[in-house]
PDB file of N, CA and C in Angstrom:
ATOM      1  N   UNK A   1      73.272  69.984  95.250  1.00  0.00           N
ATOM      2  CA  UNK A   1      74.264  71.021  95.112  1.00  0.00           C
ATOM      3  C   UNK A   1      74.525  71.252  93.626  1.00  0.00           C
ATOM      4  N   UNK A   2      74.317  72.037  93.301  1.00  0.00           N
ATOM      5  CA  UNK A   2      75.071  73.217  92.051  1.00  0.00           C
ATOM      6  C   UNK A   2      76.161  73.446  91.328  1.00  0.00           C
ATOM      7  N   UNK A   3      77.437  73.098  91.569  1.00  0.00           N
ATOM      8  CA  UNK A   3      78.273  73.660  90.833  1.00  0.00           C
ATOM      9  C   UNK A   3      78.797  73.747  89.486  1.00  0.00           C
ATOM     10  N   UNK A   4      79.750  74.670  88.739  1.00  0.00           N
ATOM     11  CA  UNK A   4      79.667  74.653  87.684  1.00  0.00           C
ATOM     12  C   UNK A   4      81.055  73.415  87.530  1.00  0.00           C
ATOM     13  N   UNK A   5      81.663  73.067  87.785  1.00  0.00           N
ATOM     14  CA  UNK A   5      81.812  71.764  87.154  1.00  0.00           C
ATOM     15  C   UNK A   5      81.702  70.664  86.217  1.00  0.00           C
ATOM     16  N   UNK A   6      82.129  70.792  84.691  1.00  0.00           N
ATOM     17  CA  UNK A   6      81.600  69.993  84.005  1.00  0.00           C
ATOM     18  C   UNK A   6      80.821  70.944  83.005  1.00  0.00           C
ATOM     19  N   UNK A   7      80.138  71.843  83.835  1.00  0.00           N
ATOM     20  CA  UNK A   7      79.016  72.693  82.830  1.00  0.00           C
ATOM     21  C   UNK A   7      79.736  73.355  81.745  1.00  0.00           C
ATOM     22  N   UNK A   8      79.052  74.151  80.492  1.00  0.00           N
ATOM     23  CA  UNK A   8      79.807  75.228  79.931  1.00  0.00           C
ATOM     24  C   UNK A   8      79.660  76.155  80.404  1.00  0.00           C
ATOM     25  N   UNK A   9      80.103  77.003  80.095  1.00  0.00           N
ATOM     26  CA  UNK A   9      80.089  78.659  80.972  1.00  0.00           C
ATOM     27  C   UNK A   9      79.061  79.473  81.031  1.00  0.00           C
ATOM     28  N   UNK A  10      78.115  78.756  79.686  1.00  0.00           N
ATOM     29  CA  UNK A  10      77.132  79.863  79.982  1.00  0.00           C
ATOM     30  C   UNK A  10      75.803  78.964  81.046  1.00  0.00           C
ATOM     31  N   UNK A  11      76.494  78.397  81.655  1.00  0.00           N
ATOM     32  CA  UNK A  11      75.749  78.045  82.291  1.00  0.00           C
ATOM     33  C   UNK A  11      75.333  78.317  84.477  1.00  0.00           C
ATOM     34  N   UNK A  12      74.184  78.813  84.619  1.00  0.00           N
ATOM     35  CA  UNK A  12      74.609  79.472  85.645  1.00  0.00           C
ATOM     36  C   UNK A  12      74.470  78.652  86.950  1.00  0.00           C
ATOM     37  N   UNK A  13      75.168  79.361  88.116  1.00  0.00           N
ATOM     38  CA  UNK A  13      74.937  78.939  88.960  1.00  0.00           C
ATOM     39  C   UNK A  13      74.512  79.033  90.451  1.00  0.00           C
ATOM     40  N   UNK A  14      73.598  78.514  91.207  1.00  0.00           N
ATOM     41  CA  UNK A  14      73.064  79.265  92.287  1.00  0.00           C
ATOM     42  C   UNK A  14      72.765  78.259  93.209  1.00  0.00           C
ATOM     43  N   UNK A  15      73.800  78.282  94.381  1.00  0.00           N
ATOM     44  CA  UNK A  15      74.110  78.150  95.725  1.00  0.00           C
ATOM     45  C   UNK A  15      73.505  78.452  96.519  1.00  0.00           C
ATOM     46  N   UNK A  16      72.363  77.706  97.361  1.00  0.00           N
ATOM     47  CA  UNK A  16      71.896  78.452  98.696  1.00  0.00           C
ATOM     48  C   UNK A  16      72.772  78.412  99.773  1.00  0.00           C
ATOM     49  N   UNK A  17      72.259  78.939 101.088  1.00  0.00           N
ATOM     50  CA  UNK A  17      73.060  78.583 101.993  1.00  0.00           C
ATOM     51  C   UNK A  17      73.649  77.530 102.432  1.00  0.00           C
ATOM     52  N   UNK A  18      72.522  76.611 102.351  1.00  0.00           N
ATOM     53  CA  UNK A  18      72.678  74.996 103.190  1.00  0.00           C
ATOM     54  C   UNK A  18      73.286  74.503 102.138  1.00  0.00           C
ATOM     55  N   UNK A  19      73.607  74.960 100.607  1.00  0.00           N
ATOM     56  CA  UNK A  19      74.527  73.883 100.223  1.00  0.00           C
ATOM     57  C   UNK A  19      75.800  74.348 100.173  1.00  0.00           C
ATOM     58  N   UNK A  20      76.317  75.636 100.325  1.00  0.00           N
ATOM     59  CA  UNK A  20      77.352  76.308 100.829  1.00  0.00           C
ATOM     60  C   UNK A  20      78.013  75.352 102.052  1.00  0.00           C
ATOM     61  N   UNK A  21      76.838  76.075 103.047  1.00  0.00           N
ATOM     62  CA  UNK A  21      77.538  75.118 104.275  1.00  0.00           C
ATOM     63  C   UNK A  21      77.947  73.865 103.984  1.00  0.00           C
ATOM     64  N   UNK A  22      77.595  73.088 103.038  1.00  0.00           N
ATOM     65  CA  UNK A  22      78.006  71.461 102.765  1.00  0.00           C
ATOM     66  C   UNK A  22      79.206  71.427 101.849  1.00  0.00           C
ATOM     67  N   UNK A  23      79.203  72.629 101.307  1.00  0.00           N
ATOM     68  CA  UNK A  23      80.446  72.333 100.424  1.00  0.00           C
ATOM     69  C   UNK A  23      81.795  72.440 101.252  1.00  0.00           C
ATOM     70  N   UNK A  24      83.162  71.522 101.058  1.00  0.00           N
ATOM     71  CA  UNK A  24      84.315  71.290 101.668  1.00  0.00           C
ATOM     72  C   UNK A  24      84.825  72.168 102.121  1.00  0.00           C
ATOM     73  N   UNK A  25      86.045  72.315 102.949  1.00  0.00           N
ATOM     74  CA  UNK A  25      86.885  73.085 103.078  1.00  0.00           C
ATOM     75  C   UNK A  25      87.933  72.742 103.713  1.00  0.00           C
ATOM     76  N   UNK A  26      88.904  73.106 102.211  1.00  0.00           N
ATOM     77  CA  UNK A  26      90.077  72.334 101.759  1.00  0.00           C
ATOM     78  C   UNK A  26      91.299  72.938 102.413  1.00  0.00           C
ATOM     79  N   UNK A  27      92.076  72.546 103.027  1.00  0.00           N
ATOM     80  CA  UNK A  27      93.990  73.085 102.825  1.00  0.00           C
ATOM     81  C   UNK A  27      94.312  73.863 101.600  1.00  0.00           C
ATOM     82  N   UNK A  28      94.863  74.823 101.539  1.00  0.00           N
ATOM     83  CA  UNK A  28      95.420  75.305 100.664  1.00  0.00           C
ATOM     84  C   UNK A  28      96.948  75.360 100.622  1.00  0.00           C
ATOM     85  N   UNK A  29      96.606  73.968  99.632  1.00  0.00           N
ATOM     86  CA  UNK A  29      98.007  73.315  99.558  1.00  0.00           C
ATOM     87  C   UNK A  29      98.436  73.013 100.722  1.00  0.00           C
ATOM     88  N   UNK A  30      99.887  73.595 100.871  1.00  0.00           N
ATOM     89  CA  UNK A  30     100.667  73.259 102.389  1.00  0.00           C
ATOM     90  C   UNK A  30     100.600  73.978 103.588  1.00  0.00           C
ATOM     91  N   UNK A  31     100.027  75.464 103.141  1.00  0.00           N
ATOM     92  CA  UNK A  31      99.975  76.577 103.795  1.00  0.00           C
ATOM     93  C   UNK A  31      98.951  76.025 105.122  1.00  0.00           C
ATOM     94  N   UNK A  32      99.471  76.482 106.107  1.00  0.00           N
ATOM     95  CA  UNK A  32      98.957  75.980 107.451  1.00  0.00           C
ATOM     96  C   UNK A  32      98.146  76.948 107.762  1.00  0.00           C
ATOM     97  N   UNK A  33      97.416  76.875 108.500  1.00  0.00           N
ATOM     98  CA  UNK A  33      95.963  77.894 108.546  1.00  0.00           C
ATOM     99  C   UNK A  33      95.119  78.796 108.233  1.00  0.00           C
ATOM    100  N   UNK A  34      95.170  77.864 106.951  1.00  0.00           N
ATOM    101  CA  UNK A  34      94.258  78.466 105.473  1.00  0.00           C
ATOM    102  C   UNK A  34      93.244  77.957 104.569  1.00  0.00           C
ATOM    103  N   UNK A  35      92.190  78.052 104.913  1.00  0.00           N
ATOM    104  CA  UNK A  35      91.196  77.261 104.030  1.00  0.00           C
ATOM    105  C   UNK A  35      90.546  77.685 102.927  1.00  0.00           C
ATOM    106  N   UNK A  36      90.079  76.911 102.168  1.00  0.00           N
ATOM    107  CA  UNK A  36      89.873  77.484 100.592  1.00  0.00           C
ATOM    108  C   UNK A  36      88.768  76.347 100.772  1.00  0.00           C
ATOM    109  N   UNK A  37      87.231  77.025 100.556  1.00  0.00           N
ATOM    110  CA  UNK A  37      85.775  76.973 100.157  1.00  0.00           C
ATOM    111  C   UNK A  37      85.526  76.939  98.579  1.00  0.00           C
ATOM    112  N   UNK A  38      85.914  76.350  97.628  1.00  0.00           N
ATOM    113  CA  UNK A  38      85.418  76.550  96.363  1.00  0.00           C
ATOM    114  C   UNK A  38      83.809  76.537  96.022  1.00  0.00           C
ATOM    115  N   UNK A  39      83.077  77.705  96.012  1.00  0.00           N
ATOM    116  CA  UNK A  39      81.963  77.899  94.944  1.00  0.00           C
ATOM    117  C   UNK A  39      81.770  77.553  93.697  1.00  0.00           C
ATOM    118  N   UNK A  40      82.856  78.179  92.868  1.00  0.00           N
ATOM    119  CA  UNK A  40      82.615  78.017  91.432  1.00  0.00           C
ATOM    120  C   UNK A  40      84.174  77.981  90.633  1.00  0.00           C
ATOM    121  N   UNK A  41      84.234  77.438  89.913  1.00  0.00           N
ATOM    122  CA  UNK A  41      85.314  77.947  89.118  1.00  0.00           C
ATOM    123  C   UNK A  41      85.159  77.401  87.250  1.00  0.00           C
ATOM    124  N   UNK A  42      85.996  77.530  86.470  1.00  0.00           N
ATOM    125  CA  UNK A  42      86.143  76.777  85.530  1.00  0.00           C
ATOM    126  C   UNK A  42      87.739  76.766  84.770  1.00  0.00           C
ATOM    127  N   UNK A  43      88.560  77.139  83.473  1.00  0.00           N
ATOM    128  CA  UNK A  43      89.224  77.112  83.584  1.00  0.00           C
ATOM    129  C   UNK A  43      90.069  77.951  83.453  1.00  0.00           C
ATOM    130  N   UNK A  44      89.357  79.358  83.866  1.00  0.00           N
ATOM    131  CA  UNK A  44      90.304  80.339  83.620  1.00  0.00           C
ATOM    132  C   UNK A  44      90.049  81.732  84.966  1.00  0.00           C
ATOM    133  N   UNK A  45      88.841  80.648  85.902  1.00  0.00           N
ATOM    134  CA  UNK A  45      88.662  81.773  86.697  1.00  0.00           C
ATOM    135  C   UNK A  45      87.977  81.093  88.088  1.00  0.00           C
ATOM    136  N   UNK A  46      87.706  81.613  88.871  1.00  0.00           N
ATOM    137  CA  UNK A  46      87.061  80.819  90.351  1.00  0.00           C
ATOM    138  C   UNK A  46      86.716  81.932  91.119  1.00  0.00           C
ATOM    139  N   UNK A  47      85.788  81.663  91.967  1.00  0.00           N
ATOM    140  CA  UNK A  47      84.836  82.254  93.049  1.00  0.00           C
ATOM    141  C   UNK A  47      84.979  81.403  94.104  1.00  0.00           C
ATOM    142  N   UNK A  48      85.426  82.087  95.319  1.00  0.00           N
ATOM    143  CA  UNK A  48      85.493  81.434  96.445  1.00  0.00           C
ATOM    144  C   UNK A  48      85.468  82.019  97.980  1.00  0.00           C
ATOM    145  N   UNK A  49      85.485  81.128  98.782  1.00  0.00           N
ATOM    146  CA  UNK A  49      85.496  82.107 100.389  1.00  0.00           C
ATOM    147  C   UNK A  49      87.112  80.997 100.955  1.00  0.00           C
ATOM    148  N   UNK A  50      87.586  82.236 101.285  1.00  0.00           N
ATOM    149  CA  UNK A  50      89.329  81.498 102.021  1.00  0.00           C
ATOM    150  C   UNK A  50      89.014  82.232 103.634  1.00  0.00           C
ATOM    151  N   UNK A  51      89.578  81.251 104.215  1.00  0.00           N
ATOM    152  CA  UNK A  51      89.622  81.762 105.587  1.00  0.00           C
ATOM    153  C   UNK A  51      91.065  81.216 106.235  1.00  0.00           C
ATOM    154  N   UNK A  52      92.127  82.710 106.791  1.00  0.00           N
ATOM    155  CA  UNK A  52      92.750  82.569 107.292  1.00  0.00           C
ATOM    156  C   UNK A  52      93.022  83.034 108.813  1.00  0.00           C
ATOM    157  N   UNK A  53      93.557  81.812 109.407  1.00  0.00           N
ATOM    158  CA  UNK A  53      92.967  81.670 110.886  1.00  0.00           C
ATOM    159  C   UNK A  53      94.585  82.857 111.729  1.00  0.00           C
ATOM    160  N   UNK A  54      93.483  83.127 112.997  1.00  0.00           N
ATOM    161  CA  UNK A  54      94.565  83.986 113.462  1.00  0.00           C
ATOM    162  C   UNK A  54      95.847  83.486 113.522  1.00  0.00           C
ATOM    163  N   UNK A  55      97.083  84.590 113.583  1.00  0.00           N
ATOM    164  CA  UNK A  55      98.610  83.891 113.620  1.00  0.00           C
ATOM    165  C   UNK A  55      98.901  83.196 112.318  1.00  0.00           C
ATOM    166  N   UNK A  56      98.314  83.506 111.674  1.00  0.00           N
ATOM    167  CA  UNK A  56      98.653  82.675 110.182  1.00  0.00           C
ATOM    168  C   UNK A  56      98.725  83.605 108.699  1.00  0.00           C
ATOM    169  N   UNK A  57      99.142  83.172 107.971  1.00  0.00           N
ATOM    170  CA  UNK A  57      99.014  83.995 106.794  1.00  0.00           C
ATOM    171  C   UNK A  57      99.636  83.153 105.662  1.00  0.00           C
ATOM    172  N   UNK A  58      98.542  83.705 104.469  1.00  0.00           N
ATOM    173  CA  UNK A  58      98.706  82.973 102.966  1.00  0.00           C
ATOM    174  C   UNK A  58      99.649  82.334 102.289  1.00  0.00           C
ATOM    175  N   UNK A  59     100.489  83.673 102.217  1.00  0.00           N
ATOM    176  CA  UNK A  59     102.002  83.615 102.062  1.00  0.00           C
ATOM    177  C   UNK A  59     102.574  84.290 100.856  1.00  0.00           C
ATOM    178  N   UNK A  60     103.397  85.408 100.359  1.00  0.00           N
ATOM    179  CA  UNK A  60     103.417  86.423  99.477  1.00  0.00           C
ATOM    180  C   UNK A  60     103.589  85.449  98.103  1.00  0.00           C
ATOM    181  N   UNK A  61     102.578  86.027  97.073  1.00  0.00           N
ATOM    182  CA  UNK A  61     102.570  85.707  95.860  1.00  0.00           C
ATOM    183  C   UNK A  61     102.089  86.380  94.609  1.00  0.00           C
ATOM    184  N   UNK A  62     102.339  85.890  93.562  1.00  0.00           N
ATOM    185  CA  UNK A  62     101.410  86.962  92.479  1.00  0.00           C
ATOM    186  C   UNK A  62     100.549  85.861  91.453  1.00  0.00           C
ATOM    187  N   UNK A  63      99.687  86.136  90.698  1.00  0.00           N
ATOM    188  CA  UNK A  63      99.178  85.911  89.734  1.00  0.00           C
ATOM    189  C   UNK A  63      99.444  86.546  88.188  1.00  0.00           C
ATOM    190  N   UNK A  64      99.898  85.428  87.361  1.00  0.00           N
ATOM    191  CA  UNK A  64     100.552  85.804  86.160  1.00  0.00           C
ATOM    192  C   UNK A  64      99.678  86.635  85.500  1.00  0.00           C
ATOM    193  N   UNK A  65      98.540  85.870  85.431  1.00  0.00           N
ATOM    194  CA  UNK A  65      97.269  86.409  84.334  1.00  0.00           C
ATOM    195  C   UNK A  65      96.337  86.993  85.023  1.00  0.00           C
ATOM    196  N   UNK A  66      95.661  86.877  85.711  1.00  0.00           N
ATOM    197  CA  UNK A  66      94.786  87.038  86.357  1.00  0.00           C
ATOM    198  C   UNK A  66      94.396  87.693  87.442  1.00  0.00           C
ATOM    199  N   UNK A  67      93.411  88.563  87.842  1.00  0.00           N
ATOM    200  CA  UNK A  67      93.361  89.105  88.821  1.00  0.00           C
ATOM    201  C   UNK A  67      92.472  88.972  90.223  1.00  0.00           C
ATOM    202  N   UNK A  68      93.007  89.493  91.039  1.00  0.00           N
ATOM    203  CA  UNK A  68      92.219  88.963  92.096  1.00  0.00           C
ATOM    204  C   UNK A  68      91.477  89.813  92.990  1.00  0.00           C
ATOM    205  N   UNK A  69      90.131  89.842  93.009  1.00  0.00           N
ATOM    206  CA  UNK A  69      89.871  90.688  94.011  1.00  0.00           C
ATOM    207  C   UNK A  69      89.170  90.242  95.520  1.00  0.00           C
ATOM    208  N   UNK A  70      89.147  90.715  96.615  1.00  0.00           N
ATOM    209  CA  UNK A  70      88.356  90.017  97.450  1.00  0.00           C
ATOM    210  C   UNK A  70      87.636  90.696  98.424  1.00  0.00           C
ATOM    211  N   UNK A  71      86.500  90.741  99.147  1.00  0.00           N
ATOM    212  CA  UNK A  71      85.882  91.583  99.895  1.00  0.00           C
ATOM    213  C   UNK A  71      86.024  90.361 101.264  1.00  0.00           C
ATOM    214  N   UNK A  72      86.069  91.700 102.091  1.00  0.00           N
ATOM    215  CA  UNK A  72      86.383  90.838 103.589  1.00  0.00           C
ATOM    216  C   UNK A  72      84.961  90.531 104.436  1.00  0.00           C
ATOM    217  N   UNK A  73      84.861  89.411 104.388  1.00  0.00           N
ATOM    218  CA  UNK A  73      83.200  89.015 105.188  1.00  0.00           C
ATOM    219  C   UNK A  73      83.575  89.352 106.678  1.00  0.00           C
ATOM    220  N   UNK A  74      84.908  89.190 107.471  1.00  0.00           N
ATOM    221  CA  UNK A  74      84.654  89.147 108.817  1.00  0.00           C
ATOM    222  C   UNK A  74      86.506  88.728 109.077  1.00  0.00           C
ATOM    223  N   UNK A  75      86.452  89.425 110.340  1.00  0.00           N
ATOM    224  CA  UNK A  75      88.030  89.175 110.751  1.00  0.00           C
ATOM    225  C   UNK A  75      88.857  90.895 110.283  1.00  0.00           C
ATOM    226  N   UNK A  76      89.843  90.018 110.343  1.00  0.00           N
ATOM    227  CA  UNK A  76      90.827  91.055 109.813  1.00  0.00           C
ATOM    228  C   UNK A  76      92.142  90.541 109.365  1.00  0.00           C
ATOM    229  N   UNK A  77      92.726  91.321 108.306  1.00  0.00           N
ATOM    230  CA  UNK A  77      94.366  90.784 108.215  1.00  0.00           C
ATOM    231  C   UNK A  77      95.176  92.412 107.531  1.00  0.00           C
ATOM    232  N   UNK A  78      95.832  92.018 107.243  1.00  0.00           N
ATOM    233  CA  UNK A  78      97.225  92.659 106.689  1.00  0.00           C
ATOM    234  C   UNK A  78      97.392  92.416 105.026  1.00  0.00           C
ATOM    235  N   UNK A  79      96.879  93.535 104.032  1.00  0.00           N
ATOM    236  CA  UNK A  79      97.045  93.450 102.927  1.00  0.00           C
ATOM    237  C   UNK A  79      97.763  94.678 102.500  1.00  0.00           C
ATOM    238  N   UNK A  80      99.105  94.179 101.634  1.00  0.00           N
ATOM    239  CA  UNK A  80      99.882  95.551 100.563  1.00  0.00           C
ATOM    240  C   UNK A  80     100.357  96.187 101.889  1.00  0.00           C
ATOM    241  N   UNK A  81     100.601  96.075 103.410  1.00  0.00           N
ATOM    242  CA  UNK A  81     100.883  96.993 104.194  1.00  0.00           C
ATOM    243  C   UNK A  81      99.808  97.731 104.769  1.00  0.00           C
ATOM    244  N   UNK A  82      98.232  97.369 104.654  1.00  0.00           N
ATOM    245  CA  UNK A  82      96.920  97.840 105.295  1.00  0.00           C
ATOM    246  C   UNK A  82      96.294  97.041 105.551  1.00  0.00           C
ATOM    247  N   UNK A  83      95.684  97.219 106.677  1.00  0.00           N
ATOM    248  CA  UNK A  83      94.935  96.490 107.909  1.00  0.00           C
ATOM    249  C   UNK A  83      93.514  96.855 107.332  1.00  0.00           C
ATOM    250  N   UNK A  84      92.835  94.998 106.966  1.00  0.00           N
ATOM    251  CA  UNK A  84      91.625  95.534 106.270  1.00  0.00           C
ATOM    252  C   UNK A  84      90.768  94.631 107.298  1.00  0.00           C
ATOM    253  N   UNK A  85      89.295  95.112 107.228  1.00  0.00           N
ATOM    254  CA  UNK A  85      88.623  94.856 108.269  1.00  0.00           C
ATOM    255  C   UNK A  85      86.926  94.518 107.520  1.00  0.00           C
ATOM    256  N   UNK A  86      86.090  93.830 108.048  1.00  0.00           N
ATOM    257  CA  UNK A  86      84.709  93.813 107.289  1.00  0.00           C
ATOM    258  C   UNK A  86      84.208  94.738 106.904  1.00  0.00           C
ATOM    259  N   UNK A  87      83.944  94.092 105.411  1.00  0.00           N
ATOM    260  CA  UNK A  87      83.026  95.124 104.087  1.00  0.00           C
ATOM    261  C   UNK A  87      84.250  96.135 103.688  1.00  0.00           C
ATOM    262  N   UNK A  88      85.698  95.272 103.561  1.00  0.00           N
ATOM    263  CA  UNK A  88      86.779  96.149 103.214  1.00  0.00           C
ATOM    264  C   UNK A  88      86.575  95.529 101.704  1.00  0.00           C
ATOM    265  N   UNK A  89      87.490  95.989 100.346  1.00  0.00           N
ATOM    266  CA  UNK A  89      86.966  95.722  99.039  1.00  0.00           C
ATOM    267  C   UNK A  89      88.887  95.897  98.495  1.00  0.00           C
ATOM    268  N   UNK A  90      89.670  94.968  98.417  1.00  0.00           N
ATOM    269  CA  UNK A  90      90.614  94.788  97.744  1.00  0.00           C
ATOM    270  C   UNK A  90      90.453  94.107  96.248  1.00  0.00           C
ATOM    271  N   UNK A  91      91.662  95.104  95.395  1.00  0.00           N
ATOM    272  CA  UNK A  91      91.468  94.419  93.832  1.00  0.00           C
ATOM    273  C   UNK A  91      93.191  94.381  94.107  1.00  0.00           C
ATOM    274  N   UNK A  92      93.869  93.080  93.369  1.00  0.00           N
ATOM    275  CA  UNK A  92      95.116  93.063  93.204  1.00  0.00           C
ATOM    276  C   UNK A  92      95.152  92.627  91.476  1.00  0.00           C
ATOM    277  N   UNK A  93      96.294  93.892  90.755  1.00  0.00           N
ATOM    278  CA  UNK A  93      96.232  93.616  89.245  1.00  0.00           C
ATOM    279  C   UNK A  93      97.286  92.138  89.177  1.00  0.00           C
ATOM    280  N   UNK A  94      97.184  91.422  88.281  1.00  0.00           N
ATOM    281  CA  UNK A  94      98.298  90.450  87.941  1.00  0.00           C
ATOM    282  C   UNK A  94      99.732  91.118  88.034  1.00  0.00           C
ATOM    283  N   UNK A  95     100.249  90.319  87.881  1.00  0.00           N
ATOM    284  CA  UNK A  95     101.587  90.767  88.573  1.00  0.00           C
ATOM    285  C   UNK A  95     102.349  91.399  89.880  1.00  0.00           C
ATOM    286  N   UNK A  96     101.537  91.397  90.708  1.00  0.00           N
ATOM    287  CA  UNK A  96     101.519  92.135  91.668  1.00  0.00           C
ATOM    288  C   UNK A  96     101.833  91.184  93.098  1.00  0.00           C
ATOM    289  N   UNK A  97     103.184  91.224  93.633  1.00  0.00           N
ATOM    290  CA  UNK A  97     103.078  90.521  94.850  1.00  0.00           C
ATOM    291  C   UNK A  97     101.801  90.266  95.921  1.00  0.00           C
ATOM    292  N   UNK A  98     101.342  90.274  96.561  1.00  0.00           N
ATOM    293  CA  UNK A  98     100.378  90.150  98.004  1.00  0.00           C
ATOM    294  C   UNK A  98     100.900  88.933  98.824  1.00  0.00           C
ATOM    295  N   UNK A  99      99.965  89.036  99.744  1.00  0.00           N
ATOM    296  CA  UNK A  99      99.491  88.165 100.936  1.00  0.00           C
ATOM    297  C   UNK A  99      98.430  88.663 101.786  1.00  0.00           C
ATOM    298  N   UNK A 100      97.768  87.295 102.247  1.00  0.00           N
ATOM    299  CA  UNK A 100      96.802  88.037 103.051  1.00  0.00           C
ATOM    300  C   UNK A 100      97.289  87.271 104.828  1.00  0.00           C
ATOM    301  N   UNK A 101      97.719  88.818 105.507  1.00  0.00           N
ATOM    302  CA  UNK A 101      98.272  88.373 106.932  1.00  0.00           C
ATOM    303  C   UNK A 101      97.622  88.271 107.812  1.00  0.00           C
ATOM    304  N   UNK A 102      97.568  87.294 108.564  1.00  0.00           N
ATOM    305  CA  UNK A 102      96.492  87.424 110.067  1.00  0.00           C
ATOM    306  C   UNK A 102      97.734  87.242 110.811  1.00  0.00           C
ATOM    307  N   UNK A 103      98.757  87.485 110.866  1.00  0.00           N
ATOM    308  CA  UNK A 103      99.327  86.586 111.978  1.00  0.00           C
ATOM    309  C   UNK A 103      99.731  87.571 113.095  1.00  0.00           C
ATOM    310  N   UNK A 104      99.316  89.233 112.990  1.00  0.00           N
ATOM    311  CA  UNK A 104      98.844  90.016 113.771  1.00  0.00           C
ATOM    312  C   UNK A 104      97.580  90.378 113.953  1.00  0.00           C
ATOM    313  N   UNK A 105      96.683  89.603 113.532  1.00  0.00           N
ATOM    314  CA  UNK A 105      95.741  89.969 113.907  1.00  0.00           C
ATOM    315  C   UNK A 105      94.211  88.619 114.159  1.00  0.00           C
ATOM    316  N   UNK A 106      92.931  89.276 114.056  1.00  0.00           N
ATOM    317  CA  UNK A 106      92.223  88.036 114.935  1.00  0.00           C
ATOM    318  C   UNK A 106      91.662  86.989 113.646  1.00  0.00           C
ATOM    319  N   UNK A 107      92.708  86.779 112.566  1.00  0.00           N
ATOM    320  CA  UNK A 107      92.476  86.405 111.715  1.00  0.00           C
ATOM    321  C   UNK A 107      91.203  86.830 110.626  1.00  0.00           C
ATOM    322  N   UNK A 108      90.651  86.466 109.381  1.00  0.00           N
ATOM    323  CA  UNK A 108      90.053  86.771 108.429  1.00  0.00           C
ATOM    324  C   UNK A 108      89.428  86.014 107.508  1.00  0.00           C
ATOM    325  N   UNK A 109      87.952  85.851 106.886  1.00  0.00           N
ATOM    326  CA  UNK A 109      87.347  84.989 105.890  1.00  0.00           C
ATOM    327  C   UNK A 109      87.339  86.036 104.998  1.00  0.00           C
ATOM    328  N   UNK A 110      87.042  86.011 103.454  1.00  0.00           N
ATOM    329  CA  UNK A 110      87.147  86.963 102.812  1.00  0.00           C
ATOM    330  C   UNK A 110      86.174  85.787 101.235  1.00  0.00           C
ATOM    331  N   UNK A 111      85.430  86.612 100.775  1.00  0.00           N
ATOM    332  CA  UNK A 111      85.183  85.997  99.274  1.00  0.00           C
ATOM    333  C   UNK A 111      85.845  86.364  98.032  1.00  0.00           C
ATOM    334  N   UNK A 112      86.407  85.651  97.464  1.00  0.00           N
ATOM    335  CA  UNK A 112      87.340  86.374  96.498  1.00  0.00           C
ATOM    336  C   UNK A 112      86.761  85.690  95.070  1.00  0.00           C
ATOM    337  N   UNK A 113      87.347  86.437  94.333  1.00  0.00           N
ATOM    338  CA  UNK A 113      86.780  86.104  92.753  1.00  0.00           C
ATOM    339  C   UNK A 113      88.351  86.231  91.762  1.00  0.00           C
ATOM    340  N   UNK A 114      89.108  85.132  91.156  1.00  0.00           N
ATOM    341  CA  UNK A 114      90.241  85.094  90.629  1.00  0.00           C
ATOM    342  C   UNK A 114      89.555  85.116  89.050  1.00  0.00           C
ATOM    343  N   UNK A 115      89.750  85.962  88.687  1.00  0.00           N
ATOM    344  CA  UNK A 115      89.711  86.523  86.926  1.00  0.00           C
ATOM    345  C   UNK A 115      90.326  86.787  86.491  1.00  0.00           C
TER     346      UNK A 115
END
């Protein structure tokens, strides 16, 4: 397995499937039916797949610096007040409240990239 961890930045990185599938998937934090897949990160940014399970949701927050965007692999939830669905393409600027809601719907995985 691959990750950038440790590396410097200009250093790249490439994930097949099977080591995807092997990589963890963590709690996010306390939040109850929410998982966080880390790919990549370093210290000012991360690539990842979160999956929140139906009846559940993230929980409203913002990012000081940084922005977040995420494309929806599968599922569905409740973002900004819109119901986003696969190959949907959300950008949230810093400062900006969100959440991502399943808890009407059949829940959602999504890959997101925090920059």
């Amino acid at each position: 397995m691959v990750t950038n961890e440790g590396l410097a930045p200009s250093q790249p990185t490439v994930l097949r499937a099977a080591e995807v599938a092997e990589l963890p998937k963590r709690p996010l934090g306390t939040v109850a039916g929410v998982e966080n897949q880390m790919l990549w990160a370093d210290a000012t940014a991360a690539a990842g797949v979160l999956t929140v399970r139906k009846g559940h949701r993230l929980g409203a927050h913002t990012h000081r610096q940084n922005h977040h965007h995420f494309w929806v692999v599968s599922g569905a939830a409740v973002v900004l007040g819109q119901e986003v669905g696969p190959g949907s393409y959300v950008h949230i600027p810093s400062g900006i409240e969100h959440d991502i809601d399943a808890t009407a719907t059949e829940g959602c995985t999504v890959y997101y990239l925090y920059i």
